[in-house]
C-alpha atoms as a PDB file:
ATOM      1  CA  UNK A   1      -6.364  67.862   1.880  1.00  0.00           C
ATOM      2  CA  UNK A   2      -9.688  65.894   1.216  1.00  0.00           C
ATOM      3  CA  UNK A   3      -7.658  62.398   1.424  1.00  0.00           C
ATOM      4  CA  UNK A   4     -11.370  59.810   1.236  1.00  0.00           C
ATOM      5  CA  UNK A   5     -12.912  59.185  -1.749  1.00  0.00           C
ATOM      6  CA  UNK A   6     -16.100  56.763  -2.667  1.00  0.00           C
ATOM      7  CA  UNK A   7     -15.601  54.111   0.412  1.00  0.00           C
ATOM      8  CA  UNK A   8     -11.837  54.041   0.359  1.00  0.00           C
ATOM      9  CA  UNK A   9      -9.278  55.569   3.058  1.00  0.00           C
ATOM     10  CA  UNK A  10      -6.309  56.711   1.707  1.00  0.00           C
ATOM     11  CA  UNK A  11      -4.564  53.516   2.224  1.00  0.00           C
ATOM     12  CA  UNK A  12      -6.846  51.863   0.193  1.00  0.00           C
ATOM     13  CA  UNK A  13      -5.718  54.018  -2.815  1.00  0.00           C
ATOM     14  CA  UNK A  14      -1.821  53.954  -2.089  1.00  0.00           C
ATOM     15  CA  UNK A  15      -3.069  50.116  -2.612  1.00  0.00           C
ATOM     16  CA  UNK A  16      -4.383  51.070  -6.239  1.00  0.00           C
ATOM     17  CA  UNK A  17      -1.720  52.910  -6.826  1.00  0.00           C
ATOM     18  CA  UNK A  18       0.779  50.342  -6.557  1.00  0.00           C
ATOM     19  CA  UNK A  19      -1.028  48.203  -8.296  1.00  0.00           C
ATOM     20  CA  UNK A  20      -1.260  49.996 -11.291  1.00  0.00           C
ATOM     21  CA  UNK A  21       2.663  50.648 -11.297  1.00  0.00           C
ATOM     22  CA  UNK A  22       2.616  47.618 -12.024  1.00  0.00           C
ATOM     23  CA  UNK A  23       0.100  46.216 -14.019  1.00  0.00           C
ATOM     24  CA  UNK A  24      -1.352  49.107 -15.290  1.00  0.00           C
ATOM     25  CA  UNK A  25      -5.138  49.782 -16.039  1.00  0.00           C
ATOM     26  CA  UNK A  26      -6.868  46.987 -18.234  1.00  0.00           C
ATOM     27  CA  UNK A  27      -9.877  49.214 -18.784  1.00  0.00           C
ATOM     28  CA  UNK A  28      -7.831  52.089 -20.758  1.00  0.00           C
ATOM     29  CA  UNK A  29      -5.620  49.888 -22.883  1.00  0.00           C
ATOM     30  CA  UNK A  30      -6.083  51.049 -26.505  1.00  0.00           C
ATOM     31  CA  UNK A  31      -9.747  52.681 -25.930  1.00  0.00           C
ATOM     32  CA  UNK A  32     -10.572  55.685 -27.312  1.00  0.00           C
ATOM     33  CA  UNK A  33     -11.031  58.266 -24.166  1.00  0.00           C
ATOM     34  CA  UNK A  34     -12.278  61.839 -25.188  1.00  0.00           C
ATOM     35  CA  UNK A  35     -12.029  63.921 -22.287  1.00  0.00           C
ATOM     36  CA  UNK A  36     -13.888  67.884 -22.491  1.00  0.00           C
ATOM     37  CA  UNK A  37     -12.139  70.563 -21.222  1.00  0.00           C
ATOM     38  CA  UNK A  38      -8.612  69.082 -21.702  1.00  0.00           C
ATOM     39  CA  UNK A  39      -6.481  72.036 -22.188  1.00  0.00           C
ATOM     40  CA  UNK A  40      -5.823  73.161 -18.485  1.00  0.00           C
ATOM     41  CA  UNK A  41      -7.124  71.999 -15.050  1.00  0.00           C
ATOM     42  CA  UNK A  42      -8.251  68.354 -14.245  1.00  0.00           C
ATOM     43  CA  UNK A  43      -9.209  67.985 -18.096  1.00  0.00           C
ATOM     44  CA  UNK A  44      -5.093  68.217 -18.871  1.00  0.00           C
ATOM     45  CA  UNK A  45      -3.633  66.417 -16.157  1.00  0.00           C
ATOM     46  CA  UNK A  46      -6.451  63.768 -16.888  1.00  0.00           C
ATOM     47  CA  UNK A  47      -5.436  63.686 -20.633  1.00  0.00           C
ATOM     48  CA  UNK A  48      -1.798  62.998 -19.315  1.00  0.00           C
ATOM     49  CA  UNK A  49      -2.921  60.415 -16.583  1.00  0.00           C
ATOM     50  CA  UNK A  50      -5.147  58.353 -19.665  1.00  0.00           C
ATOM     51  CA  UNK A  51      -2.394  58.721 -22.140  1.00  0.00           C
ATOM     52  CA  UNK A  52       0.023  57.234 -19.519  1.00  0.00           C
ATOM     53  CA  UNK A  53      -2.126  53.992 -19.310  1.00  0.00           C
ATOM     54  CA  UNK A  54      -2.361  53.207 -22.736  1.00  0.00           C
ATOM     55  CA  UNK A  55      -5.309  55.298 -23.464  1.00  0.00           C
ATOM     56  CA  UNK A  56      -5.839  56.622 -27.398  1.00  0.00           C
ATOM     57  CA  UNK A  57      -6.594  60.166 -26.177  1.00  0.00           C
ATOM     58  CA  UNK A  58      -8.728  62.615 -28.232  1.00  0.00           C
ATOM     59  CA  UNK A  59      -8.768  66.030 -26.506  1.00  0.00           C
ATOM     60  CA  UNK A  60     -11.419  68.517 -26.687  1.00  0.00           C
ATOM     61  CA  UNK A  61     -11.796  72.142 -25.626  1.00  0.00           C
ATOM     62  CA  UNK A  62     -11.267  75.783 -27.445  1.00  0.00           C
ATOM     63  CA  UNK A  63      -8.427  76.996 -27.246  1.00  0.00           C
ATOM     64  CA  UNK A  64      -5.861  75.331 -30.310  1.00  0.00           C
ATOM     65  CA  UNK A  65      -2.889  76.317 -29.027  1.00  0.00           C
ATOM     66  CA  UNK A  66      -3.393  74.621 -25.614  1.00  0.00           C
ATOM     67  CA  UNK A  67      -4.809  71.860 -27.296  1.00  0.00           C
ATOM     68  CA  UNK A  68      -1.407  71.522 -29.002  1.00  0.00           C
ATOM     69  CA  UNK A  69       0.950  71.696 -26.234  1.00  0.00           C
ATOM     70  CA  UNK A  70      -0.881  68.550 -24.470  1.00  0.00           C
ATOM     71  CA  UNK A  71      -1.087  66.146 -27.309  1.00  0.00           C
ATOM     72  CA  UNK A  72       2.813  67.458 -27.731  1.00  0.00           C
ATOM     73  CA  UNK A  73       3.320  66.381 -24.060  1.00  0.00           C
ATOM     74  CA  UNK A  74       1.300  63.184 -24.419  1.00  0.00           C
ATOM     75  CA  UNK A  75       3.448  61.856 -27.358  1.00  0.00           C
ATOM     76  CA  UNK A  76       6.373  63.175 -26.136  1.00  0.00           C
ATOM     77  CA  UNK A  77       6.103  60.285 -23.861  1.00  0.00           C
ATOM     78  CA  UNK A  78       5.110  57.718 -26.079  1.00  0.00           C
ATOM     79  CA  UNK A  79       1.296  58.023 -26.076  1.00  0.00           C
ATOM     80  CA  UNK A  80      -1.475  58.382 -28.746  1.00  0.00           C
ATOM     81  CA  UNK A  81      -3.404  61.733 -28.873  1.00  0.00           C
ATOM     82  CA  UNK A  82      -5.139  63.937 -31.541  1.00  0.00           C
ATOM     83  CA  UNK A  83      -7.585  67.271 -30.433  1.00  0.00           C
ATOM     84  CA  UNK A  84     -10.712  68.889 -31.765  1.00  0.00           C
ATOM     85  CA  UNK A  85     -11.635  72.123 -30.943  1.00  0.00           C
ATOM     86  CA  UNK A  86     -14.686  72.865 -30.159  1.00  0.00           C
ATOM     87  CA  UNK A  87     -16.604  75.404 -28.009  1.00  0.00           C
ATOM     88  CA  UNK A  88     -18.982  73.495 -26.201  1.00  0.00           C
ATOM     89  CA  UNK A  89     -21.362  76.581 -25.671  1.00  0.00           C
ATOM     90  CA  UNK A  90     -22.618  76.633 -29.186  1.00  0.00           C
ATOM     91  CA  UNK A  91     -24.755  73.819 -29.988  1.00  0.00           C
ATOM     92  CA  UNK A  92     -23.699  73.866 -33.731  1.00  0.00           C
ATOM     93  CA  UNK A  93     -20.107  73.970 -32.869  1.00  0.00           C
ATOM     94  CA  UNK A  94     -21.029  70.549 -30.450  1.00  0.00           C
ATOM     95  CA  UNK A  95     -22.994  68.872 -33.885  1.00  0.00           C
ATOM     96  CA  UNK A  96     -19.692  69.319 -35.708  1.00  0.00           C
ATOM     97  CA  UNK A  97     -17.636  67.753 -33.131  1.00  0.00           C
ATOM     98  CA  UNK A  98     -19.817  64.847 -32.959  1.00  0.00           C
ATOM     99  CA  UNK A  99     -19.827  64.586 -36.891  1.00  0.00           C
ATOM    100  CA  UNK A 100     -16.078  65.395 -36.708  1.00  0.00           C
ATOM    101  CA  UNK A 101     -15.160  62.162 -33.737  1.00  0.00           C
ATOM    102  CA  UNK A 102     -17.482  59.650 -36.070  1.00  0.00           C
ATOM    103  CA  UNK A 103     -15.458  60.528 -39.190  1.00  0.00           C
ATOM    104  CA  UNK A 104     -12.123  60.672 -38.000  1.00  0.00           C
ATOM    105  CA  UNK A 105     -12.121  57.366 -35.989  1.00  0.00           C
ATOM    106  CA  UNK A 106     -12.158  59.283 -32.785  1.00  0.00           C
ATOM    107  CA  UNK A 107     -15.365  58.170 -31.522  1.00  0.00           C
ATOM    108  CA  UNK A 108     -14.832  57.724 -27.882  1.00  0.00           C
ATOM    109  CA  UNK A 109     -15.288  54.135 -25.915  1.00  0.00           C
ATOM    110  CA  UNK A 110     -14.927  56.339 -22.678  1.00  0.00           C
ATOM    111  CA  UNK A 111     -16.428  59.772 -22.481  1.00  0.00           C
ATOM    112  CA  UNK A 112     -15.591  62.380 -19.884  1.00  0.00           C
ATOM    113  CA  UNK A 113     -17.390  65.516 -19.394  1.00  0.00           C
ATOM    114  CA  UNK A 114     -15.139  67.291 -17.514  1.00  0.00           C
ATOM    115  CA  UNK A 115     -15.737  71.192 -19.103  1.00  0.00           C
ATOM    116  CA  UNK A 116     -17.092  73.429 -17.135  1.00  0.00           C
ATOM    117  CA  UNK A 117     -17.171  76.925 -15.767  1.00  0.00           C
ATOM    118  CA  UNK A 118     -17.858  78.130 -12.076  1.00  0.00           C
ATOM    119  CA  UNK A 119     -19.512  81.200 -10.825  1.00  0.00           C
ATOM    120  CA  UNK A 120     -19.458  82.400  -7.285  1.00  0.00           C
ATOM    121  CA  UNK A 121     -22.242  85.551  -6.581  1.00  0.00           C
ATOM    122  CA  UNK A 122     -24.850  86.018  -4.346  1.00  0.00           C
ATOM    123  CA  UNK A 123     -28.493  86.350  -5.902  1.00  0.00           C
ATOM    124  CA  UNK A 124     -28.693  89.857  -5.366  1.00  0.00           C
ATOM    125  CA  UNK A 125     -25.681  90.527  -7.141  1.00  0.00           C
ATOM    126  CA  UNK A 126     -27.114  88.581 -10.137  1.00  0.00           C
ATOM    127  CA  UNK A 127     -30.619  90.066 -10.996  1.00  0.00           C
ATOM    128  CA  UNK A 128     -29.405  91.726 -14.203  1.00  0.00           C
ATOM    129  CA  UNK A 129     -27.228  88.833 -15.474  1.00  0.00           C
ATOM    130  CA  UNK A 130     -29.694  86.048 -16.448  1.00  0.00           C
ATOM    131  CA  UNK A 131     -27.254  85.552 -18.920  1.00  0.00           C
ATOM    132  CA  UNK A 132     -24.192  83.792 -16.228  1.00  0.00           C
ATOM    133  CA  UNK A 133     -27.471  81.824 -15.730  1.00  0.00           C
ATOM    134  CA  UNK A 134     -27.366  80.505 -19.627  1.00  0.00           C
ATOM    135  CA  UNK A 135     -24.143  80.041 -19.978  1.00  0.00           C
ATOM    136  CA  UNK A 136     -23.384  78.236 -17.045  1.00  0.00           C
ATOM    137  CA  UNK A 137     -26.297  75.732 -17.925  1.00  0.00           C
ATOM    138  CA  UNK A 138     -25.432  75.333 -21.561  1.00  0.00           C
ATOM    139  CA  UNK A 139     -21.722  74.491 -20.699  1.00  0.00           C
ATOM    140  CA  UNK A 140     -21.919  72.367 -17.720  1.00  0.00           C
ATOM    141  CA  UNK A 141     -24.924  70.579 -18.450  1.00  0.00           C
ATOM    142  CA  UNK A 142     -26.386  71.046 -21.725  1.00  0.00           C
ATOM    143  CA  UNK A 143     -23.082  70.748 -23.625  1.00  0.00           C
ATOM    144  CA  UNK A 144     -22.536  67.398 -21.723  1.00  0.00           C
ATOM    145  CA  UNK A 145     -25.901  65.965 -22.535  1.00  0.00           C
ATOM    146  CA  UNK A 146     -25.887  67.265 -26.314  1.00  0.00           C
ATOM    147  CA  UNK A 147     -22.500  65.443 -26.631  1.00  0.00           C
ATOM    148  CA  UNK A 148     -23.429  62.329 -24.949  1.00  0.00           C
ATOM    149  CA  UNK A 149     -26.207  61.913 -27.150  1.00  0.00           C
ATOM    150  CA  UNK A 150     -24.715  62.631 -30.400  1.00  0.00           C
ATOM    151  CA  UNK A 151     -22.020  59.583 -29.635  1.00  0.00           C
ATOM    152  CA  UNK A 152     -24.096  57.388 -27.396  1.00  0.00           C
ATOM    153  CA  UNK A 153     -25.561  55.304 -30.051  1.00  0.00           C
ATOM    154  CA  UNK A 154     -21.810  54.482 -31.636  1.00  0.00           C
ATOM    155  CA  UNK A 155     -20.639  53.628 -27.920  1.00  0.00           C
ATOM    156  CA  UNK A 156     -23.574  51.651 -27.024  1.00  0.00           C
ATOM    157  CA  UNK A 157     -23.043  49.491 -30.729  1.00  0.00           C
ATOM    158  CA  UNK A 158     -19.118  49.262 -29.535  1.00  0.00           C
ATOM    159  CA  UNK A 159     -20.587  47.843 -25.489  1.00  0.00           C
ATOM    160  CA  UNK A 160     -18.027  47.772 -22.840  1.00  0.00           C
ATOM    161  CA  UNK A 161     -18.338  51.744 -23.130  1.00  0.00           C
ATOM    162  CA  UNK A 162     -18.185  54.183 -20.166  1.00  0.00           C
ATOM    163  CA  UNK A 163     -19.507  57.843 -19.310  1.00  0.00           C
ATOM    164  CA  UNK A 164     -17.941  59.793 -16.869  1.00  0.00           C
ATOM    165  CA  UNK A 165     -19.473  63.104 -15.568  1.00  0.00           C
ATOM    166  CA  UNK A 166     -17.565  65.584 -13.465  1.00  0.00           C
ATOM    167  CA  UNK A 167     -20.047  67.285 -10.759  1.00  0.00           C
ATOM    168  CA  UNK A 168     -19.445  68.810  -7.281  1.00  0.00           C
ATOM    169  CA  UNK A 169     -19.594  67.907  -3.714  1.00  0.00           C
ATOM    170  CA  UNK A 170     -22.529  70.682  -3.717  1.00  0.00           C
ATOM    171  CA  UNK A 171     -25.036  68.259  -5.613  1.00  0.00           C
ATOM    172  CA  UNK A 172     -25.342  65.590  -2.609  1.00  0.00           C
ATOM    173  CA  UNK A 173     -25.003  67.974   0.205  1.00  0.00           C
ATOM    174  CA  UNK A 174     -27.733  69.824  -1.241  1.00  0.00           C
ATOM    175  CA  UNK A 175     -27.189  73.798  -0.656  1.00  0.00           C
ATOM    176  CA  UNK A 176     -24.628  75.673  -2.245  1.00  0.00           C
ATOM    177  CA  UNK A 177     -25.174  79.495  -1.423  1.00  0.00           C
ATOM    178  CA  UNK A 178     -23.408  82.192  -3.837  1.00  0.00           C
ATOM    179  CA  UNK A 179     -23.211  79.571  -6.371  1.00  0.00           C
ATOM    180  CA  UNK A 180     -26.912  79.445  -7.102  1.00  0.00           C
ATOM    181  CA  UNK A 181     -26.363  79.135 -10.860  1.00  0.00           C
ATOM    182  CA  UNK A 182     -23.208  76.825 -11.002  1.00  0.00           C
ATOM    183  CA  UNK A 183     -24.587  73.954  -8.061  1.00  0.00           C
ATOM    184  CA  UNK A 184     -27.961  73.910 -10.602  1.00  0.00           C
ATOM    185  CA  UNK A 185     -26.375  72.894 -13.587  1.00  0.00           C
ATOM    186  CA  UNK A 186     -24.120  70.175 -12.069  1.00  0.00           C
ATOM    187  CA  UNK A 187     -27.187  68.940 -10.012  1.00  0.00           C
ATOM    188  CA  UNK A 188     -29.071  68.836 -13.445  1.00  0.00           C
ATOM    189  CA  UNK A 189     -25.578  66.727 -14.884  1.00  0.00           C
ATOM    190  CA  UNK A 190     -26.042  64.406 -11.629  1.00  0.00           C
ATOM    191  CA  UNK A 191     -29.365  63.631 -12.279  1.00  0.00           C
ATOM    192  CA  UNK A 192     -29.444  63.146 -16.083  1.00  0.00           C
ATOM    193  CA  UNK A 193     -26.174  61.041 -15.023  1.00  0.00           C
ATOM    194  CA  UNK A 194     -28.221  59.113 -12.640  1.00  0.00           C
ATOM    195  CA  UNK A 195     -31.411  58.464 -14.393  1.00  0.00           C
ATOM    196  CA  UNK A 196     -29.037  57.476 -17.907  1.00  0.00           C
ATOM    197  CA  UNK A 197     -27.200  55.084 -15.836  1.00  0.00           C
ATOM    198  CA  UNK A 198     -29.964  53.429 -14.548  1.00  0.00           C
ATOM    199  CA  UNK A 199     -31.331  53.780 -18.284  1.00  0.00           C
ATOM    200  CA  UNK A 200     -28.576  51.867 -19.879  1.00  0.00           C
ATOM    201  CA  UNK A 201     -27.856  49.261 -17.279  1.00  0.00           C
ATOM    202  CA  UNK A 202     -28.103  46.546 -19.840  1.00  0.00           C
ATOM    203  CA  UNK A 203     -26.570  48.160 -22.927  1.00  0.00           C
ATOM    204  CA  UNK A 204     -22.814  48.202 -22.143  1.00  0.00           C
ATOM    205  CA  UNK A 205     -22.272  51.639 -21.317  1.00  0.00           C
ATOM    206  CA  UNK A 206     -21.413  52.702 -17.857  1.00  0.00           C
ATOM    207  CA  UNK A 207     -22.249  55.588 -16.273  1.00  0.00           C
ATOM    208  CA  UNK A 208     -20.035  57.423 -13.568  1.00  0.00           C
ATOM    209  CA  UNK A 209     -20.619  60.666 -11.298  1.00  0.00           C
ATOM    210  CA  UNK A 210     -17.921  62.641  -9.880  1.00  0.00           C
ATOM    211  CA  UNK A 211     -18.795  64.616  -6.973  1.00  0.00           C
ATOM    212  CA  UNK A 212     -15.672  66.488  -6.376  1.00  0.00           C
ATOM    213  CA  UNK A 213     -14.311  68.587  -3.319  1.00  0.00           C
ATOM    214  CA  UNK A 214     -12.548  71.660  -4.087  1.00  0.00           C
ATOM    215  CA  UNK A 215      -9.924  71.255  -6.351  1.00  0.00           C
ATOM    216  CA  UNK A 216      -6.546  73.608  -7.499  1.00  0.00           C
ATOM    217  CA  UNK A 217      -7.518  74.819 -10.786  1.00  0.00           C
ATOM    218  CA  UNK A 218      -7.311  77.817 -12.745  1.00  0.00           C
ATOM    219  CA  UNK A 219     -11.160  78.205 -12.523  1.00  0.00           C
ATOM    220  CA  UNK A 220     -10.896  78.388  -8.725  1.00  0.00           C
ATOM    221  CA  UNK A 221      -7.345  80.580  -8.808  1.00  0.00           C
ATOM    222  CA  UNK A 222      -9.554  84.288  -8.693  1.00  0.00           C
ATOM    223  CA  UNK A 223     -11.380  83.531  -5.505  1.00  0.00           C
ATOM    224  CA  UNK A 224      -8.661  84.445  -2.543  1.00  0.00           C
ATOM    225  CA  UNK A 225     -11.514  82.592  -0.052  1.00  0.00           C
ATOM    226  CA  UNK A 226     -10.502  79.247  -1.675  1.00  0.00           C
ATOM    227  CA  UNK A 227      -6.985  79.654  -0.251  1.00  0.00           C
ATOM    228  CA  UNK A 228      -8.329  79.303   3.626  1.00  0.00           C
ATOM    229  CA  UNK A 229      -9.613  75.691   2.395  1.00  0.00           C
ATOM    230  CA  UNK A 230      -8.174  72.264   1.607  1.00  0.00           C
ATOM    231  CA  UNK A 231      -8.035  71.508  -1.771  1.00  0.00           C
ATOM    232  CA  UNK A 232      -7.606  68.305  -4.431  1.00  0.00           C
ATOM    233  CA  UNK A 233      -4.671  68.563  -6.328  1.00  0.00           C
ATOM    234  CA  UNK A 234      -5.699  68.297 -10.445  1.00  0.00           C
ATOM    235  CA  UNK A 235      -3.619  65.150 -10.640  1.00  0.00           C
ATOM    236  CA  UNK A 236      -5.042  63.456  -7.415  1.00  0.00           C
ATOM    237  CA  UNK A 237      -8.068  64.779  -8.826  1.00  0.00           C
ATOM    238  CA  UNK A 238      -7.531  63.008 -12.464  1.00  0.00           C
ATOM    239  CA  UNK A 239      -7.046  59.666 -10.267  1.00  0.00           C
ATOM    240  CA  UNK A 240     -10.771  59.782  -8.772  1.00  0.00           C
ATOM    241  CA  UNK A 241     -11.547  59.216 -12.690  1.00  0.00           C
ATOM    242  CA  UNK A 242      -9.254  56.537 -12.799  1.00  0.00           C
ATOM    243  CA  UNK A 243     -10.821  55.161 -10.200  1.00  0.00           C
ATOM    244  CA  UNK A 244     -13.975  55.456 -11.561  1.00  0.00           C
ATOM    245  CA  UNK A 245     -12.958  53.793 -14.856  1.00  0.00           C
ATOM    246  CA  UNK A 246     -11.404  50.969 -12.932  1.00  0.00           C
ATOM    247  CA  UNK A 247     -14.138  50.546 -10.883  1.00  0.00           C
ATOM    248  CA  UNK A 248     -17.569  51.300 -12.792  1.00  0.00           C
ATOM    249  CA  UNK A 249     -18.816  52.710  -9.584  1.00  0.00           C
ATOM    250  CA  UNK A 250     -22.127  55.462 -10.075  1.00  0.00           C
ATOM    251  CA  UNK A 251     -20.704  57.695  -7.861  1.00  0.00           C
ATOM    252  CA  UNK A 252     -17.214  58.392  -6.478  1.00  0.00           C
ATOM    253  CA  UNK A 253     -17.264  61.125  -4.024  1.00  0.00           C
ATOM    254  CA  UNK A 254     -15.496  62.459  -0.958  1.00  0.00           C
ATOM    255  CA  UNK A 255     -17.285  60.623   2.436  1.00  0.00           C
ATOM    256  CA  UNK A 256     -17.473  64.519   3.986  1.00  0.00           C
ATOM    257  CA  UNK A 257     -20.309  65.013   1.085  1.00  0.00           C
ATOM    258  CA  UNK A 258     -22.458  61.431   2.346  1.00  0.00           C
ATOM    259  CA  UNK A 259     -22.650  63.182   6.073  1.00  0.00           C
ATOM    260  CA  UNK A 260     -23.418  66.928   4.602  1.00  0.00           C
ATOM    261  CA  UNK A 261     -26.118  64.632   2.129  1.00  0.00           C
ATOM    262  CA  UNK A 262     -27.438  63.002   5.903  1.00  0.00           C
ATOM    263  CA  UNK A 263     -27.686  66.587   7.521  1.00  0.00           C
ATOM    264  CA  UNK A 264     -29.249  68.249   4.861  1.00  0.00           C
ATOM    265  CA  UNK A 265     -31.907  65.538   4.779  1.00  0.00           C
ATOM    266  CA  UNK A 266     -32.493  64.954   8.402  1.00  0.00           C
ATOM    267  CA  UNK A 267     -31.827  68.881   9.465  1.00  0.00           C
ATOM    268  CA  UNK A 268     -32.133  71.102   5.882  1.00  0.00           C
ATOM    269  CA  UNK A 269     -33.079  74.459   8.167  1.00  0.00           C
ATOM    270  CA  UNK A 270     -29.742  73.678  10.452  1.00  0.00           C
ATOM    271  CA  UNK A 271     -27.745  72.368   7.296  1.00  0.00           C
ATOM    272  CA  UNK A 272     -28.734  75.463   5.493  1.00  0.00           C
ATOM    273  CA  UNK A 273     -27.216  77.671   8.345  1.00  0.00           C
ATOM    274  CA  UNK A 274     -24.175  76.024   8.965  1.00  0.00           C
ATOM    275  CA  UNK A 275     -23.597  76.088   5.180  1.00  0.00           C
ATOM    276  CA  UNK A 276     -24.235  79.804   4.743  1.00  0.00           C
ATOM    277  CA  UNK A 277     -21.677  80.851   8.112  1.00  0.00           C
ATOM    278  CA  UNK A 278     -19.305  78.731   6.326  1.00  0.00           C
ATOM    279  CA  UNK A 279     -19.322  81.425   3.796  1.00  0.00           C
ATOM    280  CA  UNK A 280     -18.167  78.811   0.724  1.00  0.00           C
END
């Protein structure tokens, strides 16, 4: 279990999370949070996490049905929560869920792109599917950035807003092999993230990165390989956003990734074969 995150040890966070037992989290009480990719995976137990603080949750993915069940969950235990499908691949399907948040009060004073898809095959194997290629860009990075700017200019006018963008341990430590098409979209998130933060320093929105380990979801479950390596839990996984709300920080990722990010600057050629006999 990947137990360090951002410049924490672990008993820094049991710290947090007695704290917010009992006082909760200021940042999330009655904001708006729309969170991508809610209906299984981090994006659900995220939802639930948000709700649970006092968080107005609007939920956002495909599929209704899941949808459904969450916001059921969520209210079940006396939170707020409403959904919009949308599928984030199709950029006129994203324009109507933009149009759809500003007319139905569900414009978001915290955004989290959090949808996403992975694909794990070697170049070789990929030739004659440019397409994987498309698709993974337009839903892990264009989606996000088409999004952000449709409601950035409500959440800048609102100020104390905050963006949060889910990326991958990959980005920092710079090579990724098999995943050629998946590590370049969330390195293109990262540094649209990056440059956007730095962008809107003084406008009252926030911007967040999270560079995640490997984390038990449903989008890992067909790879049997994952199974020989530790793993996040989704719900210790929805807490690094927590954290990141909390704490405003432009990155929050696990300290393994800063010392892969040092090797594959000082060493790439070395870094390059140790990550490819890892076989990730």
């Amino acid at each position: 279990m990947v137990r360090l995150t951002s410049n924490r040890s672990i008993l820094g966070r049991r710290r947090d999370l007695r704290r917010r037992a009992r006082s909760g989290v200021p940042q999330l009480k009655g904001k708006t949070c729309m969170v991508t990719g809610a209906s299984s995976g981090i994006g659900r137990e995220l939802a639930l996490v948000l709700a649970s603080y006092g968080a107005r949750m609007v939920l956002v993915a495909r599929r209704h049905e899941l949808l459904a069940e969450v916001c059921a969950e969520i209210r079940s235990s006396g939170g707020s929560a409403r959904f919009l499908t949308c599928d984030l691949t199709d950029g006129d399907d994203v324009e109507r869920l933009v149009s759809d948040a500003q007319q139905q009060d569900a414009a978001p004073d915290i955004l989290v792109n959090n949808a996403g898809r992975s694909i794990r095959r070697t170049l070789l194997q990929s030739t004659d599917r440019f397409h994987d290629y498309e698709r993974t860009i337009r839903l892990n990075y264009l989606s996000a950035v088409q999004l952000t700017l449709g409601l950035l200019p409500s959440m800048v006018e609102r100020g104390n807003a905050h963006i949060v963008n889910v990326g991958t341990w990959g980005v920092p430590a710079g090579s990724m092999p098999k995943f050629t098409a998946y590590h370049a979209s969330k390195a293109a998130l990262s540094a649209f993230s990056r440059s956007m933060g730095t962008e809107l320093a003084r406008s009252g929105v926030a911007v967040s990165t999270i560079h995640y380990p490997l984390v038990t979801t449903p989008m890992i479950a067909p790879t049997e390989e994952y199974r020989a390596f530790p793993a996040l839990s989704a719900a210790d996984a929805a807490e690094w956003v927590v954290h990141a709300i909390e704490s405003k920080p432009v990155m929050v990722q696990p300290i393994f990734a800063r010392y892969l990010a040092l090797g594959s600057m000082v060493a790439p050629k070395y870094f390059d074969s140790f990550s490819l006999s890892v076989g990730i």
